[in-house]
C-alpha atoms as a PDB file:
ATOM      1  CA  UNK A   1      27.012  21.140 -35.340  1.00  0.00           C
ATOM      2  CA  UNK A   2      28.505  22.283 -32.008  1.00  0.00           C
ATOM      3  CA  UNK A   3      25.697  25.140 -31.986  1.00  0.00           C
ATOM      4  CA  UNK A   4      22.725  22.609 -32.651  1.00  0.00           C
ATOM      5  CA  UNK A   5      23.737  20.614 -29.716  1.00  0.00           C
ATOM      6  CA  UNK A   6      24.165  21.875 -26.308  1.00  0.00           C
ATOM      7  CA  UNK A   7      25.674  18.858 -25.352  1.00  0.00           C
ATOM      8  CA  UNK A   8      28.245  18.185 -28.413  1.00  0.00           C
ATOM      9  CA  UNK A   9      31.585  17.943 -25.837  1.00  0.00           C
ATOM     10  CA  UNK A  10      29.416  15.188 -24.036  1.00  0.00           C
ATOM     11  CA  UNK A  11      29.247  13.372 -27.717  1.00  0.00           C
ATOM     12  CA  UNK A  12      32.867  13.711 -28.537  1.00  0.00           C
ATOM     13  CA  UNK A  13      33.571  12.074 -24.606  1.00  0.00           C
ATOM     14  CA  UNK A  14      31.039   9.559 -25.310  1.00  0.00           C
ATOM     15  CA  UNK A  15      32.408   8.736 -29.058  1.00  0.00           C
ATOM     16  CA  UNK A  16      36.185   9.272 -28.180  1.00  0.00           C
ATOM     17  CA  UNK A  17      35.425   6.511 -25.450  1.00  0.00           C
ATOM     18  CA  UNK A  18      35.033   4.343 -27.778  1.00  0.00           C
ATOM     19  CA  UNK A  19      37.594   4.957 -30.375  1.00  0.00           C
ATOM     20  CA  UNK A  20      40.003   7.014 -28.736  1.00  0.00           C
ATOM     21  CA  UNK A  21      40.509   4.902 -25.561  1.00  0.00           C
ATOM     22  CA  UNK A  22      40.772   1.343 -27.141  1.00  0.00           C
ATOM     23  CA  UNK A  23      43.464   2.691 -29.610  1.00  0.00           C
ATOM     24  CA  UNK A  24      45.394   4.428 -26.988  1.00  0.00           C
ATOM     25  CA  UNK A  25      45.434   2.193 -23.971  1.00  0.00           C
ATOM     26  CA  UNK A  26      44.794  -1.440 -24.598  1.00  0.00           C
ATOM     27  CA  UNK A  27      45.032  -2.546 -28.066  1.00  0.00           C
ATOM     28  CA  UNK A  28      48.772  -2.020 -28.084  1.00  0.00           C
ATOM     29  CA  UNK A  29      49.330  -4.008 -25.134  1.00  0.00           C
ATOM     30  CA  UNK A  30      46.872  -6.993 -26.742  1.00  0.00           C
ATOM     31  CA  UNK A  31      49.013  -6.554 -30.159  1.00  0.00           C
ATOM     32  CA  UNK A  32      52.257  -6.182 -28.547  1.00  0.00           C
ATOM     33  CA  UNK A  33      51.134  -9.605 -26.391  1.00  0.00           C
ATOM     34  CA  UNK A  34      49.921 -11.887 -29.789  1.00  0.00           C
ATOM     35  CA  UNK A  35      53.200 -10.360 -31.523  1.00  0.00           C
ATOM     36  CA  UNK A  36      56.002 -10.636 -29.153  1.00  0.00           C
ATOM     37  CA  UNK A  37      54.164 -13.645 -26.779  1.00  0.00           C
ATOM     38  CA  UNK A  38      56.542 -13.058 -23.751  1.00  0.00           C
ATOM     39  CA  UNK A  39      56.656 -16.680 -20.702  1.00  0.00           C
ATOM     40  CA  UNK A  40      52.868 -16.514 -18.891  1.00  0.00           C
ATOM     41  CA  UNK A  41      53.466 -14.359 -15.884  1.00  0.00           C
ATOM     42  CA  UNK A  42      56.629 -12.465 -16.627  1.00  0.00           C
ATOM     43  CA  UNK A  43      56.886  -9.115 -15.303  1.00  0.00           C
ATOM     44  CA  UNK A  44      56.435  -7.899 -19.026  1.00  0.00           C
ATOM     45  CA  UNK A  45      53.391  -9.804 -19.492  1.00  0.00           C
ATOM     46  CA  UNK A  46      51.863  -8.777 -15.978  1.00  0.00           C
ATOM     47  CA  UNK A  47      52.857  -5.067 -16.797  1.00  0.00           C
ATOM     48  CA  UNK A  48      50.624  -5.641 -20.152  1.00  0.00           C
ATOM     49  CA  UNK A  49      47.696  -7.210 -18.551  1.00  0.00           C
ATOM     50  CA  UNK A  50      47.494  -4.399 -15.921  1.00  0.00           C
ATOM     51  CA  UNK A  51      47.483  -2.237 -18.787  1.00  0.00           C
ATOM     52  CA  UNK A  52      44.744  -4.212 -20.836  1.00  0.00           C
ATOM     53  CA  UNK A  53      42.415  -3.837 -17.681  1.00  0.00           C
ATOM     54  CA  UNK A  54      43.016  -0.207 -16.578  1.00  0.00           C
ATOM     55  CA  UNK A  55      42.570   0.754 -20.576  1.00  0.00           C
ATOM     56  CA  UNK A  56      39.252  -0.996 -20.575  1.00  0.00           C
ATOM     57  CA  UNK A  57      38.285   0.785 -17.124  1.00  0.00           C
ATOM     58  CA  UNK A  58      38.857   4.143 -18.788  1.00  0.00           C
ATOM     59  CA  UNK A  59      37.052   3.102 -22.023  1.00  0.00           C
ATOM     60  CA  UNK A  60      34.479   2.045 -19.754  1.00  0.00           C
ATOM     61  CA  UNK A  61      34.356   4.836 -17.529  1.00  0.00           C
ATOM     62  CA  UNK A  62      34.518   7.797 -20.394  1.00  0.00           C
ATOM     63  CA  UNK A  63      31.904   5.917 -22.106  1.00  0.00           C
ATOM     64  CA  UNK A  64      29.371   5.596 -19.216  1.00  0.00           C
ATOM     65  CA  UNK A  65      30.298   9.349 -18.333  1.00  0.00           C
ATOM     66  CA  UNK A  66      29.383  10.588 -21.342  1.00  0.00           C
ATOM     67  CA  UNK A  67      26.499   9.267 -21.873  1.00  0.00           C
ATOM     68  CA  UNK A  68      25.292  10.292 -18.438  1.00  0.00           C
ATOM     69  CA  UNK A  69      26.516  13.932 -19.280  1.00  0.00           C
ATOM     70  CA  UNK A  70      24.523  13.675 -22.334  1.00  0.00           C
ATOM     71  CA  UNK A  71      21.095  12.482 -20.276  1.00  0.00           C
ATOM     72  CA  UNK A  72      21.624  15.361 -18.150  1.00  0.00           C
ATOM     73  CA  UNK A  73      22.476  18.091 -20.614  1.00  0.00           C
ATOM     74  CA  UNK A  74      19.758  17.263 -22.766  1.00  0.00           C
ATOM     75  CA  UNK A  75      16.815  17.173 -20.259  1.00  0.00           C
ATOM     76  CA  UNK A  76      16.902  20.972 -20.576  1.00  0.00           C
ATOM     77  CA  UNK A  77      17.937  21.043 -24.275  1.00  0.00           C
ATOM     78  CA  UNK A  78      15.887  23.548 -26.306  1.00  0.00           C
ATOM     79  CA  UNK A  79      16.702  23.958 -30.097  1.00  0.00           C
ATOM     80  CA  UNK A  80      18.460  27.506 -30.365  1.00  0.00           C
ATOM     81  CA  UNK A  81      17.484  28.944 -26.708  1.00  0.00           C
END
């Protein structure tokens, strides 16, 4: 597969930002939030949140940068070349 495609390391950024970050970064801090439901505004609960939306920047940011790794690698894609 990795032969056919130039730009396979692009798809494994562009998949892995959508499987790999949400797993890693911010679902445990959501889970750990509906499961342990600390006071509103406690310094757990803040440290959690910050987490939630820097694990969401990442997914989005690996995501985007894939795919715009992909666009680029593939404009001069030719099969076996």
């Amino acid at each position: 597969m990795a032969v056919t495609f130039s730009f396979f390391g692009d798809l494994l950024g562009f998949f892995g930002g959508f499987g790999f970050a949400p797993t890693s970064y911010f679902l445990p801090s959501i889970i750990w939030l509906i499961l342990k439901k600390p006071k509103r505004f406690s310094t757990q609960w803040i440290v959690n949140w910050v987490g939630i939306f820097i694990g969401v920047f990442i997914m989005l940011a690996s995501t985007i940068g894939g795919f715009r790794n992909i666009i680029a690698d593939s404009s001069s894609y030719d099969f076996y070349q």
